[in-house]
Protein backbone atom coordinates (compact mmCIF):
# COMPACT_ATOMS: atom_id res chain seq x y z
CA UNK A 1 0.00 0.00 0.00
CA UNK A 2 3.06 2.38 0.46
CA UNK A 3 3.61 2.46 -3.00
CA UNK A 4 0.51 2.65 -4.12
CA UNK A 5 0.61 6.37 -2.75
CA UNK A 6 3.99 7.22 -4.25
CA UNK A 7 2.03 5.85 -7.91
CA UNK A 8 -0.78 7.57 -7.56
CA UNK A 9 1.43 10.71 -6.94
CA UNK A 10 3.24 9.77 -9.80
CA UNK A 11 0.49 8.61 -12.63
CA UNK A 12 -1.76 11.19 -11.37
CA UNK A 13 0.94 14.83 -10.39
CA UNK A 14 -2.16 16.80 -12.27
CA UNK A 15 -4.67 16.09 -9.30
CA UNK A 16 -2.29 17.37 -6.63
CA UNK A 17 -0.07 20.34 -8.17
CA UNK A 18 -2.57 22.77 -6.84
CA UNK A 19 -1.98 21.51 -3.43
CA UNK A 20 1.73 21.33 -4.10
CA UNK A 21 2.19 24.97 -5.19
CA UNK A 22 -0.46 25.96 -2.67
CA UNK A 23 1.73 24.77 0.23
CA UNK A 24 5.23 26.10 -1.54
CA UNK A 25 3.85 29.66 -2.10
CA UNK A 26 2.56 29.68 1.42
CA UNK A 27 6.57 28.22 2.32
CA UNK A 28 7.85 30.60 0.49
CA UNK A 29 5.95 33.79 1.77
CA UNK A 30 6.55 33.06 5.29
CA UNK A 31 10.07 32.35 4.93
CA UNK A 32 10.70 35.45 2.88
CA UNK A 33 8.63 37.38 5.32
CA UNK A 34 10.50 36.15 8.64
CA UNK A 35 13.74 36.75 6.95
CA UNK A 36 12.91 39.80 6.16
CA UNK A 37 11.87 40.85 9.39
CA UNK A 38 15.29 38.92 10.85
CA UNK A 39 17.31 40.58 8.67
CA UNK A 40 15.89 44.00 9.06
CA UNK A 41 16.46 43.11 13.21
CA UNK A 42 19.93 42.16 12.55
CA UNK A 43 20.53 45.36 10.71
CA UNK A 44 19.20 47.86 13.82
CA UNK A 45 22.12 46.15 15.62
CA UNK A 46 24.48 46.29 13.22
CA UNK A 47 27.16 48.60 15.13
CA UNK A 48 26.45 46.85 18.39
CA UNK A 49 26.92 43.42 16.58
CA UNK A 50 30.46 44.02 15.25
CA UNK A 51 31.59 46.35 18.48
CA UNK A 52 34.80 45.53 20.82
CA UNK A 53 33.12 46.75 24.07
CA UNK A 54 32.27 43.61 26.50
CA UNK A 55 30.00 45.82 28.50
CA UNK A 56 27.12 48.94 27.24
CA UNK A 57 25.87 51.58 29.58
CA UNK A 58 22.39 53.27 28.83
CA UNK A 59 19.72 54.92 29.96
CA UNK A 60 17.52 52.55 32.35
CA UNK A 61 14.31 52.59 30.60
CA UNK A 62 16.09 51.92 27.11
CA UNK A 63 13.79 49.79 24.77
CA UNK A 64 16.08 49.11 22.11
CA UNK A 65 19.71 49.70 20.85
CA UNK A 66 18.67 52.34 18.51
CA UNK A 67 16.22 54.04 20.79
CA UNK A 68 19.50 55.27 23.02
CA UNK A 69 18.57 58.01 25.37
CA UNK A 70 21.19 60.86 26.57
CA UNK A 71 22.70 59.83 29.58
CA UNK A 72 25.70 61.72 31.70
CA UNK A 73 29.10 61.22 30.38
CA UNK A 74 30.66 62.17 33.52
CA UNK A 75 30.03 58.62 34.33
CA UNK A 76 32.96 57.36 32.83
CA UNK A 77 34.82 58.15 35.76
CA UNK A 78 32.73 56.38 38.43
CA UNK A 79 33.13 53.59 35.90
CA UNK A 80 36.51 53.65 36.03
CA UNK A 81 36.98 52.74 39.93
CA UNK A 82 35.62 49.29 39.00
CA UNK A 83 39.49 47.35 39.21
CA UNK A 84 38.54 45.26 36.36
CA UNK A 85 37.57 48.26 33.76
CA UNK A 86 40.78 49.21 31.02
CA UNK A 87 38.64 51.62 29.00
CA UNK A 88 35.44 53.86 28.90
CA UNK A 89 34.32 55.38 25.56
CA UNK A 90 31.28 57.48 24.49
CA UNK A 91 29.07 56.44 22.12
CA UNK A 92 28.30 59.36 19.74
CA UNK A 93 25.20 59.16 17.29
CA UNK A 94 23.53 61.77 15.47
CA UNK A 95 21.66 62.35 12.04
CA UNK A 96 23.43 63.99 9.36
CA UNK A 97 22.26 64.75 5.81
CA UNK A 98 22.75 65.04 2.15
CA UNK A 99 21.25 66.29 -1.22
CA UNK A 100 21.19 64.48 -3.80
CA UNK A 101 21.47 66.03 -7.61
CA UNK A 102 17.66 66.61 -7.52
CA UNK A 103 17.97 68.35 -4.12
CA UNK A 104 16.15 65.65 -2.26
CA UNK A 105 17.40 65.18 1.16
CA UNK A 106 18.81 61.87 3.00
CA UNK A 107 18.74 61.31 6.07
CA UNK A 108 21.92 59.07 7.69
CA UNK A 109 22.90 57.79 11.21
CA UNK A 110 26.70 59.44 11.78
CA UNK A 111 28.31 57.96 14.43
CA UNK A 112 31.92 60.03 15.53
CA UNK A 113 34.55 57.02 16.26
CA UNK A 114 38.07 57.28 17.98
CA UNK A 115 39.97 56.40 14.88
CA UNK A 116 43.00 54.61 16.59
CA UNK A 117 43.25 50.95 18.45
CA UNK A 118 41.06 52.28 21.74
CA UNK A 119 38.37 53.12 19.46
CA UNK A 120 35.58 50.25 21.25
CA UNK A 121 32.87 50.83 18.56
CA UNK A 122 34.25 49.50 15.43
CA UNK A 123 36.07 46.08 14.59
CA UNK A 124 39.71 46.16 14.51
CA UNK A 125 39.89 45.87 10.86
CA UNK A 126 37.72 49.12 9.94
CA UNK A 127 40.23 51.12 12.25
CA UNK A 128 43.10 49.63 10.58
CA UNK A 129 41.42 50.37 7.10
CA UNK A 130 40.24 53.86 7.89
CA UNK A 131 41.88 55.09 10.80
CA UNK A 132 44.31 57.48 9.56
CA UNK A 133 42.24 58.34 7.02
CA UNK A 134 39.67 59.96 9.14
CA UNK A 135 42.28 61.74 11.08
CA UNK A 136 42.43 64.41 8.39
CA UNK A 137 39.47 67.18 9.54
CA UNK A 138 36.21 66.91 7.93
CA UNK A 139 36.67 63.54 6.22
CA UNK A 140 34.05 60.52 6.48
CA UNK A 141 33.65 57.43 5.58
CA UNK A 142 30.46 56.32 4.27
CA UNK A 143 28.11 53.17 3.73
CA UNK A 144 27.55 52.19 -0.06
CA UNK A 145 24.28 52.63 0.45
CA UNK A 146 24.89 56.65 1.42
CA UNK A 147 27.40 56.51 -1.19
CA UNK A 148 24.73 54.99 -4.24
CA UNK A 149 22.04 57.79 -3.14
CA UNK A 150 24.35 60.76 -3.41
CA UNK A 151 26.21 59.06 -6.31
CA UNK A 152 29.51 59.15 -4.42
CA UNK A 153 32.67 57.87 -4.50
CA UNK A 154 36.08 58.08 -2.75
CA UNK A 155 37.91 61.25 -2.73
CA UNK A 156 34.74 63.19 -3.94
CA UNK A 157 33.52 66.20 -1.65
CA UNK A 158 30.35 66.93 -0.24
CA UNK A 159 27.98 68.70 1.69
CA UNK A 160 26.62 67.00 4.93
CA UNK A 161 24.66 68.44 7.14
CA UNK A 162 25.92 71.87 5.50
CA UNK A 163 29.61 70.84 5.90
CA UNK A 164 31.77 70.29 3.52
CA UNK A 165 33.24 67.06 3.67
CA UNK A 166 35.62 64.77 1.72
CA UNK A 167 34.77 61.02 1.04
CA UNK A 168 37.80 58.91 2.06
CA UNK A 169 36.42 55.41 2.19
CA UNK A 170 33.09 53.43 1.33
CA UNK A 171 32.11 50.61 3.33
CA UNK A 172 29.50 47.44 3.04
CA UNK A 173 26.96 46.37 5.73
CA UNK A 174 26.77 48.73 7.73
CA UNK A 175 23.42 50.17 7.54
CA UNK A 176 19.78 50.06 8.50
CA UNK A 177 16.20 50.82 7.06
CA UNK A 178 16.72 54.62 7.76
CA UNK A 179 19.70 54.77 5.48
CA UNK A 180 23.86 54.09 5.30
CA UNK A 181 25.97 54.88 8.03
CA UNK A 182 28.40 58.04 8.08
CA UNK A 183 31.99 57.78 10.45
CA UNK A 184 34.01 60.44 11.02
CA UNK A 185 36.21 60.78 13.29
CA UNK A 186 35.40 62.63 17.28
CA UNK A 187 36.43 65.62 16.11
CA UNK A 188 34.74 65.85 12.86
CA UNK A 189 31.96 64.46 14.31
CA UNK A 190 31.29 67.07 17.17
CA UNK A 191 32.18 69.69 14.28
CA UNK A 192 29.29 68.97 11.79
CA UNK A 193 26.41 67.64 14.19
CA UNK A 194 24.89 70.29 16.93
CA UNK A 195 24.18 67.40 19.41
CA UNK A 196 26.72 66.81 21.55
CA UNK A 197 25.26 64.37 24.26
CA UNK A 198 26.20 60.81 24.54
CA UNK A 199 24.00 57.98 24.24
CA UNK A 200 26.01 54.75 25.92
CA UNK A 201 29.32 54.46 27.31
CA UNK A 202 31.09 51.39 26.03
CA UNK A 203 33.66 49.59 28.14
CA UNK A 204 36.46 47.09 27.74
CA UNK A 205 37.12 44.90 30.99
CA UNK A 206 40.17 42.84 31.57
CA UNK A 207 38.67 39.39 31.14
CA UNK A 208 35.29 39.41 28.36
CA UNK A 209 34.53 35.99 29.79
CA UNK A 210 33.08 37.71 33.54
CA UNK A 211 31.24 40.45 31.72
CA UNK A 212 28.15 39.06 33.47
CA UNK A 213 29.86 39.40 37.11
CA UNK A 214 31.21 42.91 36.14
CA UNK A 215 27.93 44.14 34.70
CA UNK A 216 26.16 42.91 38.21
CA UNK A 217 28.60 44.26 40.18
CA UNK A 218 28.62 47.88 37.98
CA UNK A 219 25.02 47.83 38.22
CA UNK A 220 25.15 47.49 41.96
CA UNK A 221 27.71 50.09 43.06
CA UNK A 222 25.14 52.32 41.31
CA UNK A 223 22.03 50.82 43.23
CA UNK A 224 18.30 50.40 42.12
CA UNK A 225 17.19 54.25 41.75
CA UNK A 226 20.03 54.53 39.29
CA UNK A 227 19.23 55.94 36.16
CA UNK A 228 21.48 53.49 34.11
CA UNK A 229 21.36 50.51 32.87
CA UNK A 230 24.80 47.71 32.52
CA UNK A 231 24.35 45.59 29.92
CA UNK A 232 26.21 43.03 28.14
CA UNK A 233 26.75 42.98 24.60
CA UNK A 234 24.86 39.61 24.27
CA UNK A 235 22.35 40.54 26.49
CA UNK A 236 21.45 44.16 24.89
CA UNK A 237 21.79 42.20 21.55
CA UNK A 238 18.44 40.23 22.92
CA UNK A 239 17.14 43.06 24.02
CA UNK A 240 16.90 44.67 20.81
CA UNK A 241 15.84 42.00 18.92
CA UNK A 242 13.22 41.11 20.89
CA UNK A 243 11.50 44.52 20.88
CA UNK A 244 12.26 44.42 17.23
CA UNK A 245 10.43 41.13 16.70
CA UNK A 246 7.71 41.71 19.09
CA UNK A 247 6.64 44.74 20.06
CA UNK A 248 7.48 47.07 17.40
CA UNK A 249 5.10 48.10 15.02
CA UNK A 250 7.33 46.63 12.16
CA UNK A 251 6.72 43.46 13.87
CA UNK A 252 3.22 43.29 14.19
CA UNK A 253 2.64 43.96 10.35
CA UNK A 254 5.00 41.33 9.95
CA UNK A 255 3.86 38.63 11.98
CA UNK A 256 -0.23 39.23 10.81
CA UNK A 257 1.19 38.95 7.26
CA UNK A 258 2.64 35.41 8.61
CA UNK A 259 0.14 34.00 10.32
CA UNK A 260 -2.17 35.36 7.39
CA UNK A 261 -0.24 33.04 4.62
CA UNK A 262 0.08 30.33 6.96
CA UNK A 263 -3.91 30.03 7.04
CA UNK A 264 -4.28 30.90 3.32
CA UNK A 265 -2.08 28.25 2.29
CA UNK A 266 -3.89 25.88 5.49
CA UNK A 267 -7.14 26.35 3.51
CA UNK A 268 -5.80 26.30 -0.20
CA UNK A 269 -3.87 22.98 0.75
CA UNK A 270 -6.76 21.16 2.61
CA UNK A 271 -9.11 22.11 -0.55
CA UNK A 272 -6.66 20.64 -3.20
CA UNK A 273 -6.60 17.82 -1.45
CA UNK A 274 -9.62 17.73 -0.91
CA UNK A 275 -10.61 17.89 -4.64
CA UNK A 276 -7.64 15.66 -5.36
CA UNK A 277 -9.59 12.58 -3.28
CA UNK A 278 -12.68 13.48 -4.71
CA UNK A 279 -10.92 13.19 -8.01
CA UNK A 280 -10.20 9.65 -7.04
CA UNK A 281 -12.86 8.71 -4.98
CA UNK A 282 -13.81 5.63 -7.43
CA UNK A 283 -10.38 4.16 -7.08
CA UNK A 284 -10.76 4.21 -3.04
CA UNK A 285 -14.05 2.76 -3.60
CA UNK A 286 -12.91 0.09 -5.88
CA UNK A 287 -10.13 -1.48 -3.14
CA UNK A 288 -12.88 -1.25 -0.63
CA UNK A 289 -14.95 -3.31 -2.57
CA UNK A 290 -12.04 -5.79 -2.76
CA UNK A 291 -11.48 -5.93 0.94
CA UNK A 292 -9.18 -3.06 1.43
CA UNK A 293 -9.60 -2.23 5.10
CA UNK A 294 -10.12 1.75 5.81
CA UNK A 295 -6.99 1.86 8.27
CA UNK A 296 -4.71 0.98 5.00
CA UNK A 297 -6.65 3.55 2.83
CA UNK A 298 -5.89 6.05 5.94
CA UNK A 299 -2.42 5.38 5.57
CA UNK A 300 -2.20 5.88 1.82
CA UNK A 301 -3.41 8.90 1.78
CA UNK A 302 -1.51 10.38 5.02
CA UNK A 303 1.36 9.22 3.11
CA UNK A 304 0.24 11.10 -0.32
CA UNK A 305 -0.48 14.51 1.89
CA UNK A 306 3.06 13.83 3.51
CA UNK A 307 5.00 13.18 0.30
CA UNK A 308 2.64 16.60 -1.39
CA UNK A 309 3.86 18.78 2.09
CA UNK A 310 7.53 17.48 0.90
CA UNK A 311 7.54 18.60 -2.86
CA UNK A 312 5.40 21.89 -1.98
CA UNK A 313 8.69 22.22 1.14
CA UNK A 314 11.10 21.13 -1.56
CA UNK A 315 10.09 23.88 -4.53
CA UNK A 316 9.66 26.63 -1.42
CA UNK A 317 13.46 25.79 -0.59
CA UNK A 318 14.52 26.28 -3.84
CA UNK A 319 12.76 29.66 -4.24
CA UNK A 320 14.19 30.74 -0.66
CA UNK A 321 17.64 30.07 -1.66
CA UNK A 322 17.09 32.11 -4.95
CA UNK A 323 15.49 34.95 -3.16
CA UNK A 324 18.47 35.23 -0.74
CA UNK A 325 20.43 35.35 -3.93
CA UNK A 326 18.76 38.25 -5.11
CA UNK A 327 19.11 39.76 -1.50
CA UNK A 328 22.64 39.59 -1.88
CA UNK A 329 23.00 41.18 -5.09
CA UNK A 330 20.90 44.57 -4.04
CA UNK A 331 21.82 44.58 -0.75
CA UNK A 332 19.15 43.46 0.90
CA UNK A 333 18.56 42.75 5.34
CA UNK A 334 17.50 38.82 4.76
CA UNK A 335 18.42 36.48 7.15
CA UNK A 336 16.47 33.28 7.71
CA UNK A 337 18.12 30.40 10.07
CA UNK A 338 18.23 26.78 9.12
CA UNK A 339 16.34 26.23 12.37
CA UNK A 340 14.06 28.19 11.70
CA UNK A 341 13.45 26.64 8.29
CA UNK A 342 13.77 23.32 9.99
CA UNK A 343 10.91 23.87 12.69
CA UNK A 344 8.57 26.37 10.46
CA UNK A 345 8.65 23.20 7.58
CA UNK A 346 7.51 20.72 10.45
CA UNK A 347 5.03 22.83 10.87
CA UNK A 348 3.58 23.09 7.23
CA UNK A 349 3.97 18.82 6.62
CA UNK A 350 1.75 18.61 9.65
CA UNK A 351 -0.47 20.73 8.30
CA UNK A 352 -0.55 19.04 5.51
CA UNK A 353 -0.98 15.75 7.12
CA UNK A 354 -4.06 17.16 9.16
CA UNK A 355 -5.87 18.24 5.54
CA UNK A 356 -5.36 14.66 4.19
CA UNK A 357 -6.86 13.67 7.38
CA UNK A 358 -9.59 16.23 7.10
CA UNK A 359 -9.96 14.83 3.36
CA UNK A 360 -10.95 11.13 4.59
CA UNK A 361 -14.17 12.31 6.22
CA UNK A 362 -15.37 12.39 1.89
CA UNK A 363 -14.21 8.54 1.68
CA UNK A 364 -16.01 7.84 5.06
CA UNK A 365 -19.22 9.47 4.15
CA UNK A 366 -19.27 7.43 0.74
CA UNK A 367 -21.06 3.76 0.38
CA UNK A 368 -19.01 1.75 -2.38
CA UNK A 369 -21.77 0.88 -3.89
CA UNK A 370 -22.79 4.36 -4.62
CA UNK A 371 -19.35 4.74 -6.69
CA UNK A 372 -19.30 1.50 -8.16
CA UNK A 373 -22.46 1.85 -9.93
């Protein structure tokens, strides 16, 4: 009887493509929705991912990374007395913007970095890359993003924010839905922007293993009225995303959208399978005629709506991998985990299993005789 459902699937693909592309366009939306709304998370902590501070002060009421609140910078030296603390840095943010050829203006996070090996914000490899370069006054580097809009490229000058500036490097990734990223150096920085006040001091501790400990013990020298916040970089990382994923507006368009093409494809699945049986109902009737007990006919066609689930998974896969292609190539936020993949297509088989299930009520219903007439 097990092959008997891989034949029928065979000798008869017509009956069940609906419910095969009905489950793979449902695969596919959620997957491209989710790592969409991953990779658009990911991106909002894009600094903070690729930082070399071990511990982040902020305001205590902060909801997410990039919702950083001015807090008082004098606190770097209360910070200090902690024995295992080697540096303090601010964290300066601001918006900055340009005009494109049109005169349309962009809008772009600048963030003013020490531009030497203490600088805690940025990897080792961008200070390496960039450091010296920024040293000269009013000199940025800029996201290709930034760079695309204004139709940029190194050594070109520019206004930003009404300051003339000279474009001495263009970097990749580092950017977010509200635009690329600007660095200049501290000086440059507190020259073009009007804000001056700090939004997290970063530290660097001794040993980045006991950042927990240190955090605790940080966050208790300054007692519970305090009006700061120690946090890891892990556990401001989680922080983020989850107000990203789940209470953010963002995220509740995204996740309606999910849950709406999960039940679209539910109902579009259970139907074509639905018509699919119908389609054969004769067939079912015939073996029941011969003796073919309903238990074995249950089987057969769990097993059909199982292997359907699989090739409507398999084609949704193949689209995924495509699309993150594409993502690639224009630069796209799109992340989407294998475990996520792995538990969201468990998911959709038993789904599918539970609308060949739902199908069976038709053969149930149905006398042979009535079919074999």
């Amino acid at each position: 009887m097990v092959s008997l459902a891989r034949s029928s699937l065979i000798y008869e693909w017509r009956r069940y493509l609906a419910a095969v592309l009905a489950l793979a366009f449902s695969a596919l939306l959620i997957y491209i929705q989710i790592g969409l709304m991953l990779g658009y998370s990911l991106s909002m902590t894009a600094i903070l991912n690729t930082s070399r501070a071990d511990l982040w002060v902020s305001d205590q009421n902060l909801k997410s990374f990039e919702w950083g609140k001015s807090i008082d910078s004098n606190l770097e030296y209360y910070l200090r007395m902690h024995h295992e603390v080697v540096s303090v840095k601010p964290f300066l943010r601001a918006w900055c913007k340009g005009k494109t050829y049109e005169g349309e203006i962009i809008w772009a996070p600048i963030f003013g970095i020490q531009t030497d090996d203490s600088c805690l914000l940025m990897p080792k490899d961008f200070t390496e890359k960039f450091g010296k370069l920024l040293n000269e006054p009013m000199t940025v580097v800029i996201d290709r993003s930034f760079a695309k809009n204004l139709n940029l490229k190194i050594d070109d000058y520019t206004e930003i924010s009404d300051k003339r500036v000279k474009i001495v490097g263009i970097t990749d990734g580092y950017k977010n839905d509200r635009g690329g990223f600007v660095f200049a150096s501290e000086h440059t920085f507190l020259h073009m922007v009007s804000s001056k006040w700090v939004q997290y001091l970063l530290i660097k501790i001794k040993y980045p293993d006991r950042s927990d400990i240190v955090a605790q013990e940080i966050d208790s020298f300054f007692g519970k009225k305090s009006k700061v916040k120690i946090w890891t970089k892990k556990s401001l990382f989680w922080k983020s995303q989850k107000w990203q994923l789940l209470e953010s507006p963002n995220s509740l368009t995204f996740i309606f959208l999910t849950v709406l093409a999960l039940f679209i494809g539910i109902a579009i699945t259970n139907q074509s399978l639905r018509s699919a049986i119908i389609a054969s109902l004769k067939e079912y009737a015939a073996l029941r005629a011969l003796g073919v007990s309903k238990r074995s006919l249950r089987l057969v066609i769990l097993e059909e709506a199982f292997w359907t689930g699989l090739a409507g998974l398999l084609i949704a896969w193949v689209m995924t991998y495509i699309f993150s292609y594409i993502a690639v190539y224009y630069r796209l936020a799109f992340n989407i985990p294998l475990w996520f993949i792995g538990i969201s297509s468990l998911v959709l088989i038993f789904i599918s299993l539970i609308s060949g299930l739902l199908s069976l009520m038709i053969l149930y219903k149905t006398e042979p005789a009535d079919l074999l007439r």
